[in-house]
Protein backbone atom coordinates (compact mmCIF):
# COMPACT_ATOMS: atom_id res chain seq x y z
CA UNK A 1 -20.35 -30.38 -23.25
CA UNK A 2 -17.88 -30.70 -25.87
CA UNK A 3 -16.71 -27.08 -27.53
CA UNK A 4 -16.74 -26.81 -31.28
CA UNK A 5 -14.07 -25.43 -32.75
CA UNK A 6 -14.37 -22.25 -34.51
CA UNK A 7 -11.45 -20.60 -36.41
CA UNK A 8 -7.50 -21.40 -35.93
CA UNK A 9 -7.55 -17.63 -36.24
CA UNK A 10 -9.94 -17.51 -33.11
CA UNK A 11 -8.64 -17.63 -29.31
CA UNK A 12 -12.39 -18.63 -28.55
CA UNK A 13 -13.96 -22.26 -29.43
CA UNK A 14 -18.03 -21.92 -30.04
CA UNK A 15 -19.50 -23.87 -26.69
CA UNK A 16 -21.73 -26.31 -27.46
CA UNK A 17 -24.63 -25.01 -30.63
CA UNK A 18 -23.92 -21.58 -29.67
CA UNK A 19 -27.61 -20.95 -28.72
CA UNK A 20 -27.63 -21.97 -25.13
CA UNK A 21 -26.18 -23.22 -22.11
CA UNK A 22 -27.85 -26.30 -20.69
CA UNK A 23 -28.45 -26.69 -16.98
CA UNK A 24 -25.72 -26.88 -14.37
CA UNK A 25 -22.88 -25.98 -17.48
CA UNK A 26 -20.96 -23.04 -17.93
CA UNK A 27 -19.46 -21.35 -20.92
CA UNK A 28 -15.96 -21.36 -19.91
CA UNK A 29 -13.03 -18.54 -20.48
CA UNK A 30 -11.98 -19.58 -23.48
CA UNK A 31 -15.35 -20.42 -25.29
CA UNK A 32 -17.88 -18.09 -26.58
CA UNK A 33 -21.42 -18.55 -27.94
CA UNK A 34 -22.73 -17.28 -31.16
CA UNK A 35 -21.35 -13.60 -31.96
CA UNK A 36 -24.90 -12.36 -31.54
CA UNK A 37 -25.47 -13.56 -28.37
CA UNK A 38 -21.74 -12.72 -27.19
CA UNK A 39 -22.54 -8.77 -28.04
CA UNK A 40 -25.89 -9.42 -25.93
CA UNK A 41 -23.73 -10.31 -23.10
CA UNK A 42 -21.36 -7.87 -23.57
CA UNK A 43 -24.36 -5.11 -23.95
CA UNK A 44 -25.22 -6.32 -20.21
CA UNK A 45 -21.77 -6.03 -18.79
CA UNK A 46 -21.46 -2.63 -19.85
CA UNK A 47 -24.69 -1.87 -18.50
CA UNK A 48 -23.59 -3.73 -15.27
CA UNK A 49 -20.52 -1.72 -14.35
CA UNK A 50 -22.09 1.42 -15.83
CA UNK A 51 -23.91 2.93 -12.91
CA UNK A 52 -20.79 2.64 -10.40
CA UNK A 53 -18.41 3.40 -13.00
CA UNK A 54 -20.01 6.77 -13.32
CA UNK A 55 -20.46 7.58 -10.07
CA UNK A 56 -16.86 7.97 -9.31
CA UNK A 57 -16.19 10.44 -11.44
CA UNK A 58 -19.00 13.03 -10.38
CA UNK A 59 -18.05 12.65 -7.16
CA UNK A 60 -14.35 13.19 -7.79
CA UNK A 61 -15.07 15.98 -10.50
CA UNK A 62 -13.01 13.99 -13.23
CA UNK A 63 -14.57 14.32 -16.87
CA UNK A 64 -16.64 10.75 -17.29
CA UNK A 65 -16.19 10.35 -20.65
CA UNK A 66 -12.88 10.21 -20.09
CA UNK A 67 -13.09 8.40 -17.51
CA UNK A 68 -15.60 5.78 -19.15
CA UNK A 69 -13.10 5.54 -22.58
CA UNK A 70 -10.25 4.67 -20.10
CA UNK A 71 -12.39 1.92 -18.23
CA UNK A 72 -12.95 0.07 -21.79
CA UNK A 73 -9.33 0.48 -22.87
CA UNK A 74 -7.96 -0.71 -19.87
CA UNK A 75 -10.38 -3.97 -19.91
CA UNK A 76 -8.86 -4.61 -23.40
CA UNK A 77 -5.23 -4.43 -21.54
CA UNK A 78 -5.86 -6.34 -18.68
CA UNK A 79 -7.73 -9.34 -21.24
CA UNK A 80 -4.65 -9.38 -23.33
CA UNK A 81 -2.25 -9.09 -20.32
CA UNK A 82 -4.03 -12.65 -18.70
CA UNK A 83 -4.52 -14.11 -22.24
CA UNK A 84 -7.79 -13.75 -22.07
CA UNK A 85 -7.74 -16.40 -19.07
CA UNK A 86 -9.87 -14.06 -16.97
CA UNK A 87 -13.15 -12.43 -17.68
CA UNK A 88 -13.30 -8.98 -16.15
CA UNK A 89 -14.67 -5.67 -16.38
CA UNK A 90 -12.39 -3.03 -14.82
CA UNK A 91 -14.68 -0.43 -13.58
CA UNK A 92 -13.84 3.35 -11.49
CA UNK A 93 -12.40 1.89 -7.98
CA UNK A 94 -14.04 3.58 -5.47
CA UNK A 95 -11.39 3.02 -2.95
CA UNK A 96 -9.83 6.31 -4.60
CA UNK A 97 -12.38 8.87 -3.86
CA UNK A 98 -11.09 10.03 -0.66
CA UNK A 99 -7.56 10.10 -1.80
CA UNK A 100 -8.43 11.97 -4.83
CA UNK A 101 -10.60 14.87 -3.14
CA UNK A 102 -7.60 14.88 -0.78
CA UNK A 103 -5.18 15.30 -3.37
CA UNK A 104 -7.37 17.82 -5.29
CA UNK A 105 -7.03 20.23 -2.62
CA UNK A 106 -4.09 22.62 -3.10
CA UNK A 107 -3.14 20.06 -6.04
CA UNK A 108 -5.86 19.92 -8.47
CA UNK A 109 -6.94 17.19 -10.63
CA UNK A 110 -3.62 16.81 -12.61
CA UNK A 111 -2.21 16.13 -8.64
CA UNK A 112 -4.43 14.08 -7.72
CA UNK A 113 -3.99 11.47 -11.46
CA UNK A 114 -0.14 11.87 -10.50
CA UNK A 115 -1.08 9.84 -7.17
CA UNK A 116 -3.05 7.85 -9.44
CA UNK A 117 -0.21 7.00 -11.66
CA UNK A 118 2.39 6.11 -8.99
CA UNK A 119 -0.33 3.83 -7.36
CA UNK A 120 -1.16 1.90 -10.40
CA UNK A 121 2.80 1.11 -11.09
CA UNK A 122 2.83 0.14 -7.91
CA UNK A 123 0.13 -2.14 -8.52
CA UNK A 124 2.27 -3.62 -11.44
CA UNK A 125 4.86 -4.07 -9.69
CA UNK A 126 3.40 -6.25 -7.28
CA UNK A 127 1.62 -8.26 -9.89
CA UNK A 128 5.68 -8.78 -10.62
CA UNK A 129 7.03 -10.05 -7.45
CA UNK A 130 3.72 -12.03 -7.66
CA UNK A 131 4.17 -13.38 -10.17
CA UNK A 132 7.49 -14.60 -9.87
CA UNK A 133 7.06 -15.71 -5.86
CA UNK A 134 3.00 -16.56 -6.45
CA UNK A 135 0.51 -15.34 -3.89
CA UNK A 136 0.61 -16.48 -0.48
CA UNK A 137 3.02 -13.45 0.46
CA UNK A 138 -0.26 -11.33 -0.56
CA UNK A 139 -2.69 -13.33 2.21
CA UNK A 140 0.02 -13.88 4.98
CA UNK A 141 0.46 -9.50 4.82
CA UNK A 142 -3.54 -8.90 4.39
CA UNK A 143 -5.43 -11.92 6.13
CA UNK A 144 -9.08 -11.05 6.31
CA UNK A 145 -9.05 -9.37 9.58
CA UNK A 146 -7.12 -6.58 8.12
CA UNK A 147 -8.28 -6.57 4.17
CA UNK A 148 -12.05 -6.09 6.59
CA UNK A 149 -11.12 -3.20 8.20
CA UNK A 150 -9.68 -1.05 5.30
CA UNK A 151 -12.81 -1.91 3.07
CA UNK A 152 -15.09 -1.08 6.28
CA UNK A 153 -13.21 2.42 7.06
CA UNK A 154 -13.15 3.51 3.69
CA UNK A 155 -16.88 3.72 3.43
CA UNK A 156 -17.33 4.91 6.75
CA UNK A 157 -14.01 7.96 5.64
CA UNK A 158 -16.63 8.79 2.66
CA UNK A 159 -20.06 9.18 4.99
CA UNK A 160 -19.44 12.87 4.93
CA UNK A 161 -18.80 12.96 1.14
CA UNK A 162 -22.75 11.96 0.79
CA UNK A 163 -23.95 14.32 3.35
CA UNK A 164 -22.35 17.57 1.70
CA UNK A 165 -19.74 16.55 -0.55
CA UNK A 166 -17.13 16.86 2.24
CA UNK A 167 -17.74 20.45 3.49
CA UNK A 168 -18.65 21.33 -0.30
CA UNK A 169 -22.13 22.33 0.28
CA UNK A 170 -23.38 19.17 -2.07
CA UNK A 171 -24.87 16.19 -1.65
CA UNK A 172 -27.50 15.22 0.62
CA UNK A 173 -27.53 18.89 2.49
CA UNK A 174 -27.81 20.50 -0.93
CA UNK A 175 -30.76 19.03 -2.35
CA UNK A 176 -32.45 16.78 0.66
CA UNK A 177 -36.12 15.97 -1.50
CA UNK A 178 -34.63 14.77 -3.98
CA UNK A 179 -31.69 12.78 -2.54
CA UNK A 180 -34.20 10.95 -0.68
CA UNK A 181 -36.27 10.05 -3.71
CA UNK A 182 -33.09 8.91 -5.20
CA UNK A 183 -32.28 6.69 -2.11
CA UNK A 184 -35.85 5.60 -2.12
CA UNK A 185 -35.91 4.28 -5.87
CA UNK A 186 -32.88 2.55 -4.68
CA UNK A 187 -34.35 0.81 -1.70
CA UNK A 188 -37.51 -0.65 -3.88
CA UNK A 189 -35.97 -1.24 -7.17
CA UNK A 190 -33.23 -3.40 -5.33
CA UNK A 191 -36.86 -5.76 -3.92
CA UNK A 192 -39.46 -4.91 -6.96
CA UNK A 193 -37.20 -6.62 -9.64
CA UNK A 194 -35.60 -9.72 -10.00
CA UNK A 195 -32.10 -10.98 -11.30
CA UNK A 196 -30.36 -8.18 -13.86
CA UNK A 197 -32.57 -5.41 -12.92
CA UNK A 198 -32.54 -5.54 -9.35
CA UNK A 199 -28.27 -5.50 -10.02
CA UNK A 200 -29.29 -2.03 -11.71
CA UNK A 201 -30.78 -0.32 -8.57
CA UNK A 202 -28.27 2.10 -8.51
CA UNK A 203 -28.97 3.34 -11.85
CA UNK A 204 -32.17 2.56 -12.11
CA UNK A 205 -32.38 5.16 -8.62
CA UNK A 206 -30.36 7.66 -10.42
CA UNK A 207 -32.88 8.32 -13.53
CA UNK A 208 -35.61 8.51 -10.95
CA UNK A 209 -33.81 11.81 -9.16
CA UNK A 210 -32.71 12.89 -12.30
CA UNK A 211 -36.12 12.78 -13.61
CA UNK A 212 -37.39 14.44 -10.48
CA UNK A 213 -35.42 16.99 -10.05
CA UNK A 214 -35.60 18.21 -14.29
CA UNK A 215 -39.45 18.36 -13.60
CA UNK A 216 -38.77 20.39 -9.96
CA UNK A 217 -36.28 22.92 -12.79
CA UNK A 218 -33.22 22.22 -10.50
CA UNK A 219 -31.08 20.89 -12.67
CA UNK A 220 -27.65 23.19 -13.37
CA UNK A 221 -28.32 25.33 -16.16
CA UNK A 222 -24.57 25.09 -17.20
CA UNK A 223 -24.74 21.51 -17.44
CA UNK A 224 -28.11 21.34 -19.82
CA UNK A 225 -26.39 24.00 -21.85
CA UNK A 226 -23.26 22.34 -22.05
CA UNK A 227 -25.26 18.92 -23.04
CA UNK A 228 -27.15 21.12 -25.92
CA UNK A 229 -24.00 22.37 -27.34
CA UNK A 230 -21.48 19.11 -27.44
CA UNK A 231 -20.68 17.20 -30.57
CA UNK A 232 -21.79 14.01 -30.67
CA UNK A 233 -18.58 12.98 -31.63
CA UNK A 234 -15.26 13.58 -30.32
CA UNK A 235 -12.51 13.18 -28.35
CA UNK A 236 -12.86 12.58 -24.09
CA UNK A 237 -11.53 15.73 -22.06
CA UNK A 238 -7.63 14.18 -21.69
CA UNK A 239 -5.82 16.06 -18.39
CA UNK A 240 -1.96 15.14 -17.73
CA UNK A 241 -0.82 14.34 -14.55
CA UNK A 242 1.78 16.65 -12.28
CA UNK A 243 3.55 14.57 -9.50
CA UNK A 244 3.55 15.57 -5.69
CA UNK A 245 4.41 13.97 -2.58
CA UNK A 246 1.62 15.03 -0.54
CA UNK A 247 -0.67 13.70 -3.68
CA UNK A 248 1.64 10.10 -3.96
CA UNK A 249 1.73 9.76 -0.05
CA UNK A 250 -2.58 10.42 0.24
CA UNK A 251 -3.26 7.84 -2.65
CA UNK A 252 -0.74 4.95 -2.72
CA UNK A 253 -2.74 3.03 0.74
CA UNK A 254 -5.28 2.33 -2.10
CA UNK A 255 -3.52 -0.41 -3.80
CA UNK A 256 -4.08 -2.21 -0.60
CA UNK A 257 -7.35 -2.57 -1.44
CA UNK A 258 -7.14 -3.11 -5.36
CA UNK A 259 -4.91 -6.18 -4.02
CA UNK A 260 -7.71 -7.62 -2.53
CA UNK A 261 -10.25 -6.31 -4.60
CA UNK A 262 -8.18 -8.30 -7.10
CA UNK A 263 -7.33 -11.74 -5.31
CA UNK A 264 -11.43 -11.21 -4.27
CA UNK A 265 -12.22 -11.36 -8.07
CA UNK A 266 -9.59 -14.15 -8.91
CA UNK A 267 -10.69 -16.48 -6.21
CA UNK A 268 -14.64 -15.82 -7.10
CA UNK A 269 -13.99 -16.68 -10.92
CA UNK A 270 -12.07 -19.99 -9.76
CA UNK A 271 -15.04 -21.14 -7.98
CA UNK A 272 -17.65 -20.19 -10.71
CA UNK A 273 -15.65 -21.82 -13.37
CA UNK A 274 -14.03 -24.80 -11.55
CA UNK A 275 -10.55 -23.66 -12.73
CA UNK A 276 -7.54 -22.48 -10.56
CA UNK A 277 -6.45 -19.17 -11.80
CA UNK A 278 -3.66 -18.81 -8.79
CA UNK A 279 -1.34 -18.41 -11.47
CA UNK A 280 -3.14 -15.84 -13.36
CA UNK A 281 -3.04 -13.77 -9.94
CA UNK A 282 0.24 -11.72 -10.73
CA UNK A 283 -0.97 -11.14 -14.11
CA UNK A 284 -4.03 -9.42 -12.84
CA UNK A 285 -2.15 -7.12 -10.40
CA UNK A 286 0.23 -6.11 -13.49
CA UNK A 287 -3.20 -5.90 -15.88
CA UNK A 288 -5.51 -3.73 -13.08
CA UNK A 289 -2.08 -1.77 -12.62
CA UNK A 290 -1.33 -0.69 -15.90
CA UNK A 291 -4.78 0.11 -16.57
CA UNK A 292 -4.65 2.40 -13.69
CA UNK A 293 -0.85 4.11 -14.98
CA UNK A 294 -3.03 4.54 -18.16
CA UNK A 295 -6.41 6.02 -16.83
CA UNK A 296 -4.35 8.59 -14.73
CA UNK A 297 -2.09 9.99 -17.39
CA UNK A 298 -5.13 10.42 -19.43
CA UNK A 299 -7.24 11.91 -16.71
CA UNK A 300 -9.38 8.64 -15.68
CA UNK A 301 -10.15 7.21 -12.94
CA UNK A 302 -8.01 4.25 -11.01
CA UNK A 303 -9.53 0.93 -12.38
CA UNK A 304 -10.35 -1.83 -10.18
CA UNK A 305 -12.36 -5.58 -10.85
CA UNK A 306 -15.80 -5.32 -10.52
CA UNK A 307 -18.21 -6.94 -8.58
CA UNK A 308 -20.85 -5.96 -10.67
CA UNK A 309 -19.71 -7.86 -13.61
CA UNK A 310 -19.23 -11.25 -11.63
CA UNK A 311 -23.18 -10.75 -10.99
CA UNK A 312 -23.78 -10.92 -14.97
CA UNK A 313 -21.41 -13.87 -15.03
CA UNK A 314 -23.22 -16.09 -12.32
CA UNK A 315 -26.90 -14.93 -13.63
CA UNK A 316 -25.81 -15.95 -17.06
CA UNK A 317 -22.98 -18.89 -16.82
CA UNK A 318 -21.32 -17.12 -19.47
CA UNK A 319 -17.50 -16.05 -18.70
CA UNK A 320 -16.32 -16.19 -22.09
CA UNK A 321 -13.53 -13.37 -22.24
CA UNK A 322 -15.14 -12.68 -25.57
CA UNK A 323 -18.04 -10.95 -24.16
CA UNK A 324 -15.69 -8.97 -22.54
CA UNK A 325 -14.01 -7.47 -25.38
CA UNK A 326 -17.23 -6.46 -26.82
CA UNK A 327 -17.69 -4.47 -23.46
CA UNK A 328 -14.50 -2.71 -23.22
CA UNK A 329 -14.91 -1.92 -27.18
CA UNK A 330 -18.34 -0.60 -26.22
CA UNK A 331 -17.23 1.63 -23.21
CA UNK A 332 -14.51 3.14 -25.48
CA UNK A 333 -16.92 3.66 -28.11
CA UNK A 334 -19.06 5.42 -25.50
CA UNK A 335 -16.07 7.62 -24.12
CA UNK A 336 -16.01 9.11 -27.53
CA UNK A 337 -19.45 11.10 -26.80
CA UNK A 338 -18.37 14.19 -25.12
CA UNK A 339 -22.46 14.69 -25.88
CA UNK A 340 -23.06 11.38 -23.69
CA UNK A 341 -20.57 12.76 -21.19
CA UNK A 342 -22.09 15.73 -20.72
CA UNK A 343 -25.16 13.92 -20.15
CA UNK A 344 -23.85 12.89 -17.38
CA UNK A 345 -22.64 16.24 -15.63
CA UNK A 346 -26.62 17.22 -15.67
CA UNK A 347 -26.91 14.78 -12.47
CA UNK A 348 -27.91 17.03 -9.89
CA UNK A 349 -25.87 17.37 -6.32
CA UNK A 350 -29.04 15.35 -4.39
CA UNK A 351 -29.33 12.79 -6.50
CA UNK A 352 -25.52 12.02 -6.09
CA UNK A 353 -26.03 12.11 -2.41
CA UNK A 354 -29.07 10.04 -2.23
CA UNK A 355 -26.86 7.48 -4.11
CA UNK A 356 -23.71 7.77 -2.21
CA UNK A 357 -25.68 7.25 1.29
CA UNK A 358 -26.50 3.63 -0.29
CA UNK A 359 -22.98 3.20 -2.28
CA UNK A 360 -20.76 3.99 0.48
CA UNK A 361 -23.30 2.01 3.42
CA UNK A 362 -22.39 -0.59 1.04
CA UNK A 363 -18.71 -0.06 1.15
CA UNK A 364 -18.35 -0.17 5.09
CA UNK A 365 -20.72 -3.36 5.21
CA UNK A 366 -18.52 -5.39 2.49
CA UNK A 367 -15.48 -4.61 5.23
CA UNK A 368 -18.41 -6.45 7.77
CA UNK A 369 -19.08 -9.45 5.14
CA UNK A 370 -15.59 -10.26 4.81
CA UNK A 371 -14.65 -10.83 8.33
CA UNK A 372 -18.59 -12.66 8.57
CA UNK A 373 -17.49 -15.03 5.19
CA UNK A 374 -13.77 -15.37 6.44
CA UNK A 375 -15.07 -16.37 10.01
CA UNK A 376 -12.66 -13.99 11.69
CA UNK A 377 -12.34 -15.02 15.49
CA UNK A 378 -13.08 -11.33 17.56
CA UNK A 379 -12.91 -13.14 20.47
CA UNK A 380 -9.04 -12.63 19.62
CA UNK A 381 -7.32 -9.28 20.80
CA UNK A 382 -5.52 -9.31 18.35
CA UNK A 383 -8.06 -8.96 15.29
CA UNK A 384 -10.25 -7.17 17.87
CA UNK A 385 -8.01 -4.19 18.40
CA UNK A 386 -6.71 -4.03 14.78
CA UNK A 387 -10.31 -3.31 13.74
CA UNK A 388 -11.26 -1.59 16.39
CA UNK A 389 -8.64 0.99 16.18
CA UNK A 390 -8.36 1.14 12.16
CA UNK A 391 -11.82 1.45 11.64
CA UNK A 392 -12.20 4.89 14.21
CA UNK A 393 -9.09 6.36 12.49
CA UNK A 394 -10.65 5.62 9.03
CA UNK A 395 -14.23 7.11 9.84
CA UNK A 396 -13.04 10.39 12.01
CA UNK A 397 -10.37 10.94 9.58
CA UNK A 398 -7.69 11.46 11.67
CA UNK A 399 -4.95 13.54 10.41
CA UNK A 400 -1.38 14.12 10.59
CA UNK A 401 0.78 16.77 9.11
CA UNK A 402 3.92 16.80 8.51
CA UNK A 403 6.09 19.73 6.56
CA UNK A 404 4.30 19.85 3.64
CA UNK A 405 2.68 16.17 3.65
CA UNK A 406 -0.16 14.93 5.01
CA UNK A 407 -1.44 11.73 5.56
CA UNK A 408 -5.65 11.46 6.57
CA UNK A 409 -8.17 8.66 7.03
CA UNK A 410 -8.00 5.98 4.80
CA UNK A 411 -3.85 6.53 4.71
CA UNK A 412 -3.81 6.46 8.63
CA UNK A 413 -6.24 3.74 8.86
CA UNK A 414 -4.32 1.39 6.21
CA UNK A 415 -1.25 1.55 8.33
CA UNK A 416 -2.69 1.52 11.81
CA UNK A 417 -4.15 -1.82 10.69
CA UNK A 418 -1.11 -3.45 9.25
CA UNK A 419 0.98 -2.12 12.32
CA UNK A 420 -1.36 -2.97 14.76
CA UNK A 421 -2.04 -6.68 13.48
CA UNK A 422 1.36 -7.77 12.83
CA UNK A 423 2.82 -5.47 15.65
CA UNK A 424 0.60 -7.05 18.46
CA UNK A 425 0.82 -10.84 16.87
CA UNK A 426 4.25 -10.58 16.97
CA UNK A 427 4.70 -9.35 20.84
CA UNK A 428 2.09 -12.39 21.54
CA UNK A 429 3.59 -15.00 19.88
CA UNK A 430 7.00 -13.99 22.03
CA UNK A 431 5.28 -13.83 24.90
CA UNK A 432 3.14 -16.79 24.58
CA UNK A 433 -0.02 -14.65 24.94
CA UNK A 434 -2.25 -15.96 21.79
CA UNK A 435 -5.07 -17.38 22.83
CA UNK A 436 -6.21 -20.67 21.28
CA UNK A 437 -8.71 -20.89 18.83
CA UNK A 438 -11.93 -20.32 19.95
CA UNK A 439 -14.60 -23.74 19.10
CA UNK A 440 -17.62 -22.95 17.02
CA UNK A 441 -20.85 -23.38 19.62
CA UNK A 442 -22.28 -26.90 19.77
CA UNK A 443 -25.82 -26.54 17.90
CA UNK A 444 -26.99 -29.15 19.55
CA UNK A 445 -26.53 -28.29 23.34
């Protein structure tokens, strides 16, 4: 289908009548339908990324306003960073919850956004030398074996997060009725509904607890006070960040995984839209980076693609960056409710933990889908022992101390992997110990 120009003012050309998208057609990047019906698609990635977004930032005790005004501004960066070349939503990363409640302790939150901070720039600066020497550098460090086994061992680092908030006395252990309502909601809604709804679940899970436990009266009287008394108006709850090396060493392993959160999100667009959008592959690196450098001297969380959104995009064919903008101007619109923030502080421990238990399963079994989807060979020693050994490091959270540093879990787990992998491949391919490719079964014997 032909696109109709719009406006030479316009970075957008209207696709087709603007009404609809006919079968087996998509609305590319750089089209748009009618304005009404881009805000109705916008509307629906907000709601998309909403329930995840949140989520990080009860767990991690950061304001969520905040946190949900800094998710919208940095989706307006990262659009005009790729020239609008890449439809995203960048959402609360949950690969920096464990870092973060790491980094809180002794260090507080303005600690744990200076880890933040340095891990974003180093984000950017890898969406640099990206850039400049494209992107197989990135897969050639991280091939799928590894990139597995630090998605799979940060979920399995945050099990005791849902259980009771990580010694806190929350979560699951607090409030065990309702977090198993929650979880239950979860379960059905993801199999009762169909296409956008069932993609709400989580949500949809939460307001079922919620509701629960306000009718049980065992929701935090703080919180509903707080809620009664905010402006409906305002500015988010900013927090400046204080730099430590204990905070900079717990968090930085995490742009491990934005990198191939990132090249994930690239890759997935490219084959939804029949475009190659290797070269726009730095420029996302330096656009999630930045966003991140800006969330954490603001007090927000660490941005990241999201998954969600590419779910709205493939239901709808629609990944006109225009819809896009209308989210991010929505979320910041949003973040400027400290009354619809502190909304959101009335969630109730359970009903977090009921939703973590599904959230972070999911974590640990996306680590399990990428090695399924990449077809990694475990008849290999070599990828064998490099998940194997991250993946126990990751979910017993080892620790090491050193002086005043220390480096846990996810940190330990990260580098045990990349040692281990390019350590043992190494020693093999001196020795002349790799063992040949192992042949797919005949389906036919």
């Amino acid at each position: 289908m032909t696109p109709t120009p719009t406006s030479r003012w316009s970075p957008w050309t209207r696709h087709g009548d603007g009404r609809s998208v006919t079968p087996g057609d998509v609305v590319h990047p750089d089209e748009r339908l009618s304005w009404p019906r881009t805000i109705g698609v916008g509307v629906q990635h907000v709601v998309a990324m909403f329930g995840a977004t949140f989520t990080v930032p009860l767990i991690t005790g950061f304001p969520p306003a905040t946190t949900l005004f800094f998710s919208g501004l940095g989706t307006l960066l990262f659009l005009l960073i790729t020239g609008n070349r890449l439809p995203s939503y960048l959402g609360s990363s949950f690969a920096f919850i464990a870092p973060v409640l790491a980094a809180k302790t002794g260090g507080g939150i303005s600690a744990a956004l200076g880890g933040i901070v340095v891990a974003g720039a180093a984000l950017a600066l890898v969406g640099v030398l990206v850039q400049l020497a494209g992107a197989r550098w990135i897969d050639a460090l991280m091939p799928p074996v590894v990139t597995g086994a630090i998605v799979a061992l940060i979920g399995l680092n945050l099990a005791p997060v849902a259980w009771d908030g990580g010694g806190s006395g929350t979560g699951v252990k607090a409030q065990p009725l309702i977090a198993v309502v929650t979880l239950v909601a979860i379960l059905i809604a993801t199999v009762l509904f169909r296409g956008f709804l069932a993609r709400l679940s989580i949500l949809l899970g939460v307001v079922v607890g919620w509701v629960l436990a306000a009718v049980l009266g065992q929701l935090d009287e703080a919180a509903v006070s707080r809620l009664r008394s905010e402006d409906w108006f305002g500015l988010p709850d900013f927090h400046t960040p204080t730099f430590s090396l204990r905070a900079v060493v717990l968090v930085i392993p995490v742009i491990l995984v934005l990198i191939a959160e990132n090249a994930g999100h690239v890759k997935a667009v490219a084959a939804m839209t029949g475009r190659n959008l290797d070269r726009q592959m730095g420029r996302a690196f330096l656009g999630d980076g930045i966003a991140t450098v800006l969330a954490g001297s603001g007090g927000g969380s660490g941005t990241t693609t999201y998954a969600e959104n590419i779910g709205v995009m493939a239901a709808t064919r629609v990944y006109s960056t225009a819809a896009y903008w209308v989210a991010g101007v929505a979320a910041v619109l949003l973040g400027l409710s400290p009354k619809f923030g502190a909304l959101i502080l009335t969630v109730p421990a359970g009903v977090l933990g009921g939703a973590t238990t599904a959230l972070y399963g999911l974590i640990a079994i996306l680590g399990a889908r990428i090695w399924i989807e990449n077809r990694v060979d475990f008849h290999d020693p070599v990828n064998l022992m490099t998940a194997a050994v991250a993946v126990i490091v990751g979910a017993a959270n080892y620790t090491v101390t050193a002086g005043d540093l220390s480096f846990s879990g996810i940190a330990l787990g990260t580098g045990a992997a990349l040692v281990i992998y390019h350590g043992m491949r190494l020693i093999a391919h001196l020795r002349g110990t790799t063992p040949e490719p192992r042949q797919p079964p005949n389906p036919e014997l």
